[in-house]
Protein backbone atom coordinates (compact mmCIF):
# COMPACT_ATOMS: atom_id res chain seq x y z
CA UNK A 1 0.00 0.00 0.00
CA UNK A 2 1.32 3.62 -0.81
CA UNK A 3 0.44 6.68 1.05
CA UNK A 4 1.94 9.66 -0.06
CA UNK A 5 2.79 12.68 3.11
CA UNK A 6 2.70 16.34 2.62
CA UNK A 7 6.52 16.05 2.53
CA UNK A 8 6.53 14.21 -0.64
CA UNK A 9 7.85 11.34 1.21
CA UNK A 10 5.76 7.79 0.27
CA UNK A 11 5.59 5.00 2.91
CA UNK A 12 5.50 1.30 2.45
CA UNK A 13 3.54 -1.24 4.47
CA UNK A 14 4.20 -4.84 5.49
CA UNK A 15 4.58 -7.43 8.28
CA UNK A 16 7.63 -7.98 10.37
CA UNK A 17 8.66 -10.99 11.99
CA UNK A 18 12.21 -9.93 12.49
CA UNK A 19 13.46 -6.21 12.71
CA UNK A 20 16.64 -5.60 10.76
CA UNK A 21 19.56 -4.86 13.41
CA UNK A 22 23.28 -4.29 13.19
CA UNK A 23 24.15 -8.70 13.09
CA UNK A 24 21.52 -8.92 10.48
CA UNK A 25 18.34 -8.04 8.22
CA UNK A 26 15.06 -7.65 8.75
CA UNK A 27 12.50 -10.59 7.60
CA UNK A 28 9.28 -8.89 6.17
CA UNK A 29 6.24 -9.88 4.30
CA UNK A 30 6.09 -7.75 0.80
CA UNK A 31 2.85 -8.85 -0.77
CA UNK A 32 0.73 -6.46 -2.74
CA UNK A 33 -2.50 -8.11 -3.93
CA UNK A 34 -2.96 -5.73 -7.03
CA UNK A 35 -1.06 -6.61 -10.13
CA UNK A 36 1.58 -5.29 -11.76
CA UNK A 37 4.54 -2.92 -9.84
CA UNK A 38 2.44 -0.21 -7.76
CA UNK A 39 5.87 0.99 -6.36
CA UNK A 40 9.05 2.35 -8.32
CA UNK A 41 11.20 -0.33 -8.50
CA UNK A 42 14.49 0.90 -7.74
CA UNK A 43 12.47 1.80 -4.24
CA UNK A 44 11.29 -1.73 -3.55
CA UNK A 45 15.14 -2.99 -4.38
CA UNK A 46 16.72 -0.24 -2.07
CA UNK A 47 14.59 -1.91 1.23
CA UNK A 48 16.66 -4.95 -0.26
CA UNK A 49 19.96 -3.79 1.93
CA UNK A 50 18.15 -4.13 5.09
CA UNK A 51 15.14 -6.67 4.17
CA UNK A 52 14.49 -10.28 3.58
CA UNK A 53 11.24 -10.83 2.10
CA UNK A 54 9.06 -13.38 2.12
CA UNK A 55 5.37 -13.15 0.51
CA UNK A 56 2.17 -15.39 1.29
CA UNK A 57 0.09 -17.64 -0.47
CA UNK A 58 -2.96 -15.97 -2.82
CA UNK A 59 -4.50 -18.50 -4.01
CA UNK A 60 -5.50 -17.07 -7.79
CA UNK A 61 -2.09 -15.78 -8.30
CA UNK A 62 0.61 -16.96 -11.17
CA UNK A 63 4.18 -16.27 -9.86
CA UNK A 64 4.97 -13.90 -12.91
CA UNK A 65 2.10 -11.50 -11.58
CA UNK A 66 3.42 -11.43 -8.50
CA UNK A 67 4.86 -7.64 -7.91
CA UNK A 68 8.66 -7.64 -7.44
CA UNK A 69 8.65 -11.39 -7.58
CA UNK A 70 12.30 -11.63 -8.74
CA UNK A 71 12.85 -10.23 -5.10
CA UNK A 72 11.77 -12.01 -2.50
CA UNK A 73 13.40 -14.29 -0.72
CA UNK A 74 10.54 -16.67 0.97
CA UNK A 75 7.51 -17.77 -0.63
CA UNK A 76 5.16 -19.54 1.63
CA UNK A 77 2.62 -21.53 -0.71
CA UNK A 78 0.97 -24.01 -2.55
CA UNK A 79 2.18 -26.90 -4.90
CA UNK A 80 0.63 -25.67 -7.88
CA UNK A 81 2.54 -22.23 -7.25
CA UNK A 82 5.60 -23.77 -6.13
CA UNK A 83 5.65 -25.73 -9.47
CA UNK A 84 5.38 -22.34 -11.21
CA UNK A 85 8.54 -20.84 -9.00
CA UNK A 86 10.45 -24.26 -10.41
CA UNK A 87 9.30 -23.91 -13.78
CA UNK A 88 10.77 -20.17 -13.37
CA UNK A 89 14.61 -21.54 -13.34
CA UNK A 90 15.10 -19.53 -9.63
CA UNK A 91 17.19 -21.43 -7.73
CA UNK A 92 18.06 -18.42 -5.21
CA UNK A 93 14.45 -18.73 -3.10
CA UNK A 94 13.41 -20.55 -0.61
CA UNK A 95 9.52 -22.45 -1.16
CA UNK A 96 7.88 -23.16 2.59
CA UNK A 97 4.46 -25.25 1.92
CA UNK A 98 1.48 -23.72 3.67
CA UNK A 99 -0.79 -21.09 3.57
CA UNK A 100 -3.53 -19.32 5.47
CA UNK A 101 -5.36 -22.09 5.70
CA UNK A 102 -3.18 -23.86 8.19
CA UNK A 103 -1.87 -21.18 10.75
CA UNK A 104 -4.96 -22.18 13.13
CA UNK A 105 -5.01 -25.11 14.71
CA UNK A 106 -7.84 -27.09 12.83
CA UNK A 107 -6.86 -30.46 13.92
CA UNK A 108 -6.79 -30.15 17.76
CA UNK A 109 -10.64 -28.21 16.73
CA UNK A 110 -12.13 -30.72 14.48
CA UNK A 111 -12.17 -34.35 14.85
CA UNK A 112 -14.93 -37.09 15.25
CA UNK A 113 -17.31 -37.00 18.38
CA UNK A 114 -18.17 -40.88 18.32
CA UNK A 115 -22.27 -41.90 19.26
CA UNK A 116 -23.22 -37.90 18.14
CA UNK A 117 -27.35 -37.78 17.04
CA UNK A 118 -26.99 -36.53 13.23
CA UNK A 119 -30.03 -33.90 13.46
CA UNK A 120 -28.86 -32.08 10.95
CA UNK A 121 -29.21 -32.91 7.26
CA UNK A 122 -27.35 -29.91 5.47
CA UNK A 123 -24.70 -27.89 6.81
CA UNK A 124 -23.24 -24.96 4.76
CA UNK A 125 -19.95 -22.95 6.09
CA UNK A 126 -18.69 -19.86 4.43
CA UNK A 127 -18.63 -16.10 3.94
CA UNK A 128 -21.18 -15.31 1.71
CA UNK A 129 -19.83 -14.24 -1.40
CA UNK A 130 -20.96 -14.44 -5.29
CA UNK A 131 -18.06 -16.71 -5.85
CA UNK A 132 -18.81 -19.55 -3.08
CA UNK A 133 -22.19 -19.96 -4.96
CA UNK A 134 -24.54 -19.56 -1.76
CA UNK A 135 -27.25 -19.73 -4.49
CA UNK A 136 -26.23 -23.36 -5.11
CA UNK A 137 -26.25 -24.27 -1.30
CA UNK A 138 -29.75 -22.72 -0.70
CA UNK A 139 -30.70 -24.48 -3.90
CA UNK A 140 -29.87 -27.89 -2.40
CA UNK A 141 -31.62 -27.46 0.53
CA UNK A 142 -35.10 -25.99 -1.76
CA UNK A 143 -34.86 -29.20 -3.49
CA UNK A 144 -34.26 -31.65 -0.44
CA UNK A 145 -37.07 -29.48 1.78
CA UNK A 146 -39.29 -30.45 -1.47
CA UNK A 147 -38.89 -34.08 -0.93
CA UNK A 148 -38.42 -33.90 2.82
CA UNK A 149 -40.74 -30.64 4.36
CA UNK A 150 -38.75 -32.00 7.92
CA UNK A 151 -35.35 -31.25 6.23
CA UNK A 152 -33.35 -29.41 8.61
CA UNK A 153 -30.40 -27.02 7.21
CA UNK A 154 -28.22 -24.77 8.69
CA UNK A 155 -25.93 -21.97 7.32
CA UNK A 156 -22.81 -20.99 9.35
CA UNK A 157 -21.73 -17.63 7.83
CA UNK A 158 -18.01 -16.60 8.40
CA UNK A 159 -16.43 -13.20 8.97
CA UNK A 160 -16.13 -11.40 6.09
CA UNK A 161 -19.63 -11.66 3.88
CA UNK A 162 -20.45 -9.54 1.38
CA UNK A 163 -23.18 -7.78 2.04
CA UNK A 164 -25.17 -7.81 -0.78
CA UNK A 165 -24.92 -11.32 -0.93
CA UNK A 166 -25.78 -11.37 3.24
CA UNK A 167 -29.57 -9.81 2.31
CA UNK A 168 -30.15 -11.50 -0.94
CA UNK A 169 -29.73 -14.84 0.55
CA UNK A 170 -32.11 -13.74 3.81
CA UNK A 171 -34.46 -12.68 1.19
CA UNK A 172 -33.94 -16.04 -0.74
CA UNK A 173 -35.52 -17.85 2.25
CA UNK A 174 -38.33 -16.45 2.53
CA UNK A 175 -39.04 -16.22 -1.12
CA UNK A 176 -38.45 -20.04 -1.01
CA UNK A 177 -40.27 -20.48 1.57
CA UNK A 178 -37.28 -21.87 3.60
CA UNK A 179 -38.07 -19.51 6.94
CA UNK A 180 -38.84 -23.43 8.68
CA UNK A 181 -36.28 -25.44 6.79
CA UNK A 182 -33.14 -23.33 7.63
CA UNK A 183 -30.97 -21.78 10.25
CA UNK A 184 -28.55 -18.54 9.82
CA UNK A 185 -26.07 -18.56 12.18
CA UNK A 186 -22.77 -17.07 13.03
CA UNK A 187 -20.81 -19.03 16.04
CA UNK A 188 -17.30 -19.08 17.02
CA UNK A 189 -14.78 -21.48 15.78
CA UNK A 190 -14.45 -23.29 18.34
CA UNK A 191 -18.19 -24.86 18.52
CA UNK A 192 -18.25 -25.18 14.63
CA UNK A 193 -17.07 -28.72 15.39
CA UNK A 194 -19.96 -29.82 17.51
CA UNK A 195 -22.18 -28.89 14.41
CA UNK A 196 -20.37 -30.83 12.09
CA UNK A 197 -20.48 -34.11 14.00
CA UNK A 198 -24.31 -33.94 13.95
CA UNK A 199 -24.81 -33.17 9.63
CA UNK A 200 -25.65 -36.39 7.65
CA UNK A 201 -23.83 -33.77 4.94
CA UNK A 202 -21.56 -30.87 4.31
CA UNK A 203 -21.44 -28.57 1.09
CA UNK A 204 -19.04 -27.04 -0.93
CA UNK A 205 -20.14 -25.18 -3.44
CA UNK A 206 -17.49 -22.51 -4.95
CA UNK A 207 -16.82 -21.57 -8.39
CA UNK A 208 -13.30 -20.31 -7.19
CA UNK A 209 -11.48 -19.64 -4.09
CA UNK A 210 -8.23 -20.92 -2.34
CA UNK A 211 -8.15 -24.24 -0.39
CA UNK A 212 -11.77 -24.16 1.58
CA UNK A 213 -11.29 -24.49 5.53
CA UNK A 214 -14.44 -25.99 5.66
CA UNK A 215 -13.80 -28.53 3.31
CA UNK A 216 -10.32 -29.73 5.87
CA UNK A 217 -12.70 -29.17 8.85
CA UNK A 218 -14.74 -31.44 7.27
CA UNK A 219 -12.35 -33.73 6.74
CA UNK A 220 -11.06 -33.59 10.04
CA UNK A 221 -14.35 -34.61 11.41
CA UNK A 222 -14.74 -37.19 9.38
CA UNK A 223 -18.04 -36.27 8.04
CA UNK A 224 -19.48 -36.70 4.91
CA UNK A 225 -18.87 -33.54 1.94
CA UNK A 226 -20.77 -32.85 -1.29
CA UNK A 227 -18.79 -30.76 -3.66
CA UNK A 228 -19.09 -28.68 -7.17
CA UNK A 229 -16.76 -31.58 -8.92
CA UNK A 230 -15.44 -29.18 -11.90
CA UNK A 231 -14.70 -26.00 -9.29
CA UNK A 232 -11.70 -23.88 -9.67
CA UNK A 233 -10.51 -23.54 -5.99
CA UNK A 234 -7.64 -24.97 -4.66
CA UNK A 235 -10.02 -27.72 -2.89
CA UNK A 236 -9.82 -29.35 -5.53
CA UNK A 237 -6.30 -30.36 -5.53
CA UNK A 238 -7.38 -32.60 -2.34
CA UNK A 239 -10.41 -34.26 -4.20
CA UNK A 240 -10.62 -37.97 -3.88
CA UNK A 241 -13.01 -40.27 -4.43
CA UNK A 242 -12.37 -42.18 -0.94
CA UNK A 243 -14.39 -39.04 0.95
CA UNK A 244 -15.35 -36.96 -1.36
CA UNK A 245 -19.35 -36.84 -3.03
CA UNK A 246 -19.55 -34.49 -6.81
CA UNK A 247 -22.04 -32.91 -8.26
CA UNK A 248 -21.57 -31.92 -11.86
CA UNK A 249 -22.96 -29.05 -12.70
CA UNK A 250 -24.06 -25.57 -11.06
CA UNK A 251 -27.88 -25.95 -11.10
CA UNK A 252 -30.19 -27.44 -8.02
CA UNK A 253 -30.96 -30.27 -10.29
CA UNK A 254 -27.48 -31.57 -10.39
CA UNK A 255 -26.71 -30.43 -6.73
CA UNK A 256 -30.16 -31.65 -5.29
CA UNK A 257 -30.03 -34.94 -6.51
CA UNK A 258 -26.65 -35.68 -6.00
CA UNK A 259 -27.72 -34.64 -2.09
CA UNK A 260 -30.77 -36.18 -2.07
CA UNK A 261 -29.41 -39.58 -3.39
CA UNK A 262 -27.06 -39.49 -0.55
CA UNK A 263 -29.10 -38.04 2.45
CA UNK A 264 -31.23 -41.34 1.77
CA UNK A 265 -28.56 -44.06 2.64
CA UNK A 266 -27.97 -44.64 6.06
CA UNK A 267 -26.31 -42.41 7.78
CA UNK A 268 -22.12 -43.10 7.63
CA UNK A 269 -19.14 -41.56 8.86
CA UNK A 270 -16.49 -40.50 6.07
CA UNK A 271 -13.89 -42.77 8.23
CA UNK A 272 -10.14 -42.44 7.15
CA UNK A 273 -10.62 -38.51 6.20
CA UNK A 274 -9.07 -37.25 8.61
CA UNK A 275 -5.37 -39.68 8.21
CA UNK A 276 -6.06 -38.90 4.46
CA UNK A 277 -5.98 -35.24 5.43
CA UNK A 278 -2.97 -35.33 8.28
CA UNK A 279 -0.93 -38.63 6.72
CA UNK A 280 -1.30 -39.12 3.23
CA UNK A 281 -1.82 -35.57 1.81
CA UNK A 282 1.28 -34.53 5.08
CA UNK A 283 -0.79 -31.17 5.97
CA UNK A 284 0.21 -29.72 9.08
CA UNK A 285 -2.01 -27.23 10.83
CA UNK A 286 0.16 -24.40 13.39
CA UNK A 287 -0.93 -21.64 15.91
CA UNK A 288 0.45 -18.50 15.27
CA UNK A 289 3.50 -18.65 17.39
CA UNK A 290 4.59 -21.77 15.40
CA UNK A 291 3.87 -20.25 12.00
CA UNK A 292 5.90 -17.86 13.04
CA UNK A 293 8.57 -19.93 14.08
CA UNK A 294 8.20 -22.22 11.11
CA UNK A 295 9.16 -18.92 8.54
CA UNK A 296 12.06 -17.64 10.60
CA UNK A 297 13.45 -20.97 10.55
CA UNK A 298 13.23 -21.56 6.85
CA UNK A 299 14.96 -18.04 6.59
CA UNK A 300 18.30 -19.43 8.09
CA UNK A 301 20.12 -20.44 5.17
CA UNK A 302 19.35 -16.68 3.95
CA UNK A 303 21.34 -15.40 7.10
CA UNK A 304 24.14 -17.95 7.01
CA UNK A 305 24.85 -17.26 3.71
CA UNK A 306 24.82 -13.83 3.88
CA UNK A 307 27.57 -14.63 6.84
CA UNK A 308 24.82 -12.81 9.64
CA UNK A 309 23.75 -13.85 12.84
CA UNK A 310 20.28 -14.21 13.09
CA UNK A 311 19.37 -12.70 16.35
CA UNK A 312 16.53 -13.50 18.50
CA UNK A 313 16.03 -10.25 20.27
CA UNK A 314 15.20 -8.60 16.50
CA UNK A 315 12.28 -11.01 16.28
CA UNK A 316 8.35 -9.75 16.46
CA UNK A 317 6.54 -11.57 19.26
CA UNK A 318 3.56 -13.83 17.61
CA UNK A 319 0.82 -11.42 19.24
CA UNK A 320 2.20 -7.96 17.19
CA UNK A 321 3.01 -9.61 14.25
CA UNK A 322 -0.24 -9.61 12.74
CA UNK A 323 -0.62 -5.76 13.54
CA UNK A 324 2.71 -4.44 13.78
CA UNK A 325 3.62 -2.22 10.84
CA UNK A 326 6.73 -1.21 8.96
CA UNK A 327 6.61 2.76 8.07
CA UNK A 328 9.91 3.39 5.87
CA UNK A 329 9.61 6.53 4.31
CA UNK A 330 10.87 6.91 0.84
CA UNK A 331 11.79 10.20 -1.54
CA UNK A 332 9.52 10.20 -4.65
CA UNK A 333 11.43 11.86 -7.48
C-alpha cells in the first residue's frame, strides 16, 4: 500500500517478523495483492539492503504476476505455485508449503465425536460471497425441503460476507419459503465442530477460491462432503473419491439430486478422512506462534549465507506480528 505525506515522502507497508539490526536483516512480508509494480522499482530494491522478504500464499495468483517477484526471498505456498517458482529456473528462493489455511489449529478443533445424534441434514460454512455460490447451497436445501418438508439445514456464515450477498440470501428464504427449513447462524470457531459431527452432509459449493477451511474441517471430522466436482478452488487439488461426493454441474438439479441420493442411505461416517488429510496428503495445521517460528526458521540459510547472525532479540513476538507495521519513508522523485 502507498500513502503519499505532505513532505513528498511515500511510505510502504508490510509485516515484520524480524526487525533488521546491526548482526543482520530484517524478515518482512512484501505482498501487494494488485497486479503489476504499484511501487518504483528501484524503491522496492533499495529496502533490499536491510530486508528479507518473504510473501504469502494468494491462491489465484501466477508467480509472474506477483509484484517484485524476482525479489523475494521466501515464498510460503501451494504446490501448484511452487511448481510455477520451479518452472521459473530460480534457484536463489526458498519455497515453505502452507498457507492461510493452516496457521490455526484445525486439527486439535475438528475431529470425530463418536455416538453424536446426526439432526442435521445440510450444513453450509462460508462467507457469503458471489463466488462460493450460496445460491447453489440454498438451492440444495429448496430441493431436499421439497422431498423432505422435515429437512433441517443450517448456514454458518463466516467473517467477512459480502453484504449484498448477506440480504439477498435472507431474502432467498423467505421467497423459497425456507423460513422453517433453515438456520442462519454465526458461532465461534471453536463450537463449529460440535455442528459438524451432527450433519448427515456438508457442502461445498465454490466456483473459485483458495483451499476451503471448511472442506479440511470437514475432513477432520470425518463427516461426509458434497462438492461442485469441476470448481476452480484450490479444494480441488485434495479431491478424492475415498471421501469426497460431486455434483456436476451448477444448477439445483445436479446439486439436489446428488444430495438427495445421498441423504437417503444410512447415515455413515467418512472414516479415514481425517489420516487422508494429516498422513497421506502430510498437511500440518500451526498456531500463530509456530507459524511464526516455522518462517524464521526456513529463513536461516538466507542469514548464514549472507555470513549474519540471526538474532533472536530482532524477532516480532507472535501477538504484534499480525498488527505491527513497517513505516519506511521513501523520496519520490
Amino acid at each position: 500500500m502507498e500513502n503519499v505525506i505532505p513532505d513528498g515522502l511515500s511510505r510502504i507497508s508490510g509485516y515484520i517478523l524480524k526487525r533488521p539490526s546491526a548482526n543482520s536483516k530484517g524478515l518482512v512480508c512484501l505482498r501487494l495483492d494488485r497486479p503489476g509494480e504499484p511501487y518504483p522499482r528501484e524503491m522496492i530494491a533499495a529496502l533490499k539492503r536491510d530486508w528479507h522478504f518473504f510473501w504469502f500464499s494468494v491462491w489465484n495468483t501466477r508467480h509472474e504476476r506477483i509484484a517484485y517477484h524476482d525479489l523475494i526471498d521466501i515464498f510460503v505456498t501451494w504446490d501448484e505455485h511452487a511448481e510455477d517458482i520451479r518452472k521459473s529456473g530460480r534457484t536463489d528462493c526458498i519455497v515453505l508449503r502452507g498457507g492461510s489455511e493452516t496457521y490455526e489449529r484445525h486439527d486439535e478443533l475438528f475431529y470425530p465425536i463418536p455416538d453424536t445424534k446426526c439432526d442435521i441434514d445440510l450444513l453450509y460454512v462460508a462467507r457469503f460471497t458471489p463466488l462460493k455460490r450460496t445460491d447453489m447451497a440454498l438451492a440444495c436445501v429448496h430441493f431436499v425441503a421439497q422431498r423432505k418438508p422435515d429437512c433441517r439445514a443450517v448456514f454458518l456464515e463466516s467473517l467477512g460476507s459480502d453484504l449484498a450477498t448477506r440480504k439477498w440470501v435472507r431474502e432467498q428464504i423467505k421467497s423459497l419459503g425456507l423460513e422453517n427449513n433453515l438456520q442462519l447462524m454465526s458461532i465461534p470457531l471453536q463450537a463449529v465442530n460440535s455442528y459438524m459431527n451432527r450433519t448427515r452432509l456438508s457442502l461445498f459449493t465454490s466456483d473459485e477460491e483458495g483451499l476451503c477451511r471448511a472442506t479440511l474441517q470437514t475432513l477432520l471430522a470425518e463427516r461426509p462432503l458434497l462438492c461442485h466436482k469441476h470448481t476452480r478452488a484450490l479444494t480441488r487439488n485434495i479431491f478424492d473419491d475415498r471421501y469426497f461426493y460431486y455434483y456436476e454441474e451448477q444448477t439445483e438439479e445436479s446439486i439436489g439430486n446428488a444430495a438427495w441420493d445421498i441423504l437417503n442411505r444410512p447415515t455413515a461416517s467418512n472414516r479415514g478422512a481425517r489420516d487422508y488429510l494429516l498422513k497421506e496428503k502430510g498437511f500440518v495445521f500451526y498456531d500463530l506462534p509456530e507459524w511464526q517460528e516455522k518462517i524464521i526458521a526456513a529463513a536461516a540459510p538466507l542469514y548464514a549465507r549472507d555470513g549474519q547472525r540471526l538474532d533472536r532479540g530482532d524477532i516480532v513476538s507472535a501477538s504484534d506480528a499480525t498488527r505491527f507495521v513497517l513505516w519506511r519513508p521513501f523520496r519520490l522523485e
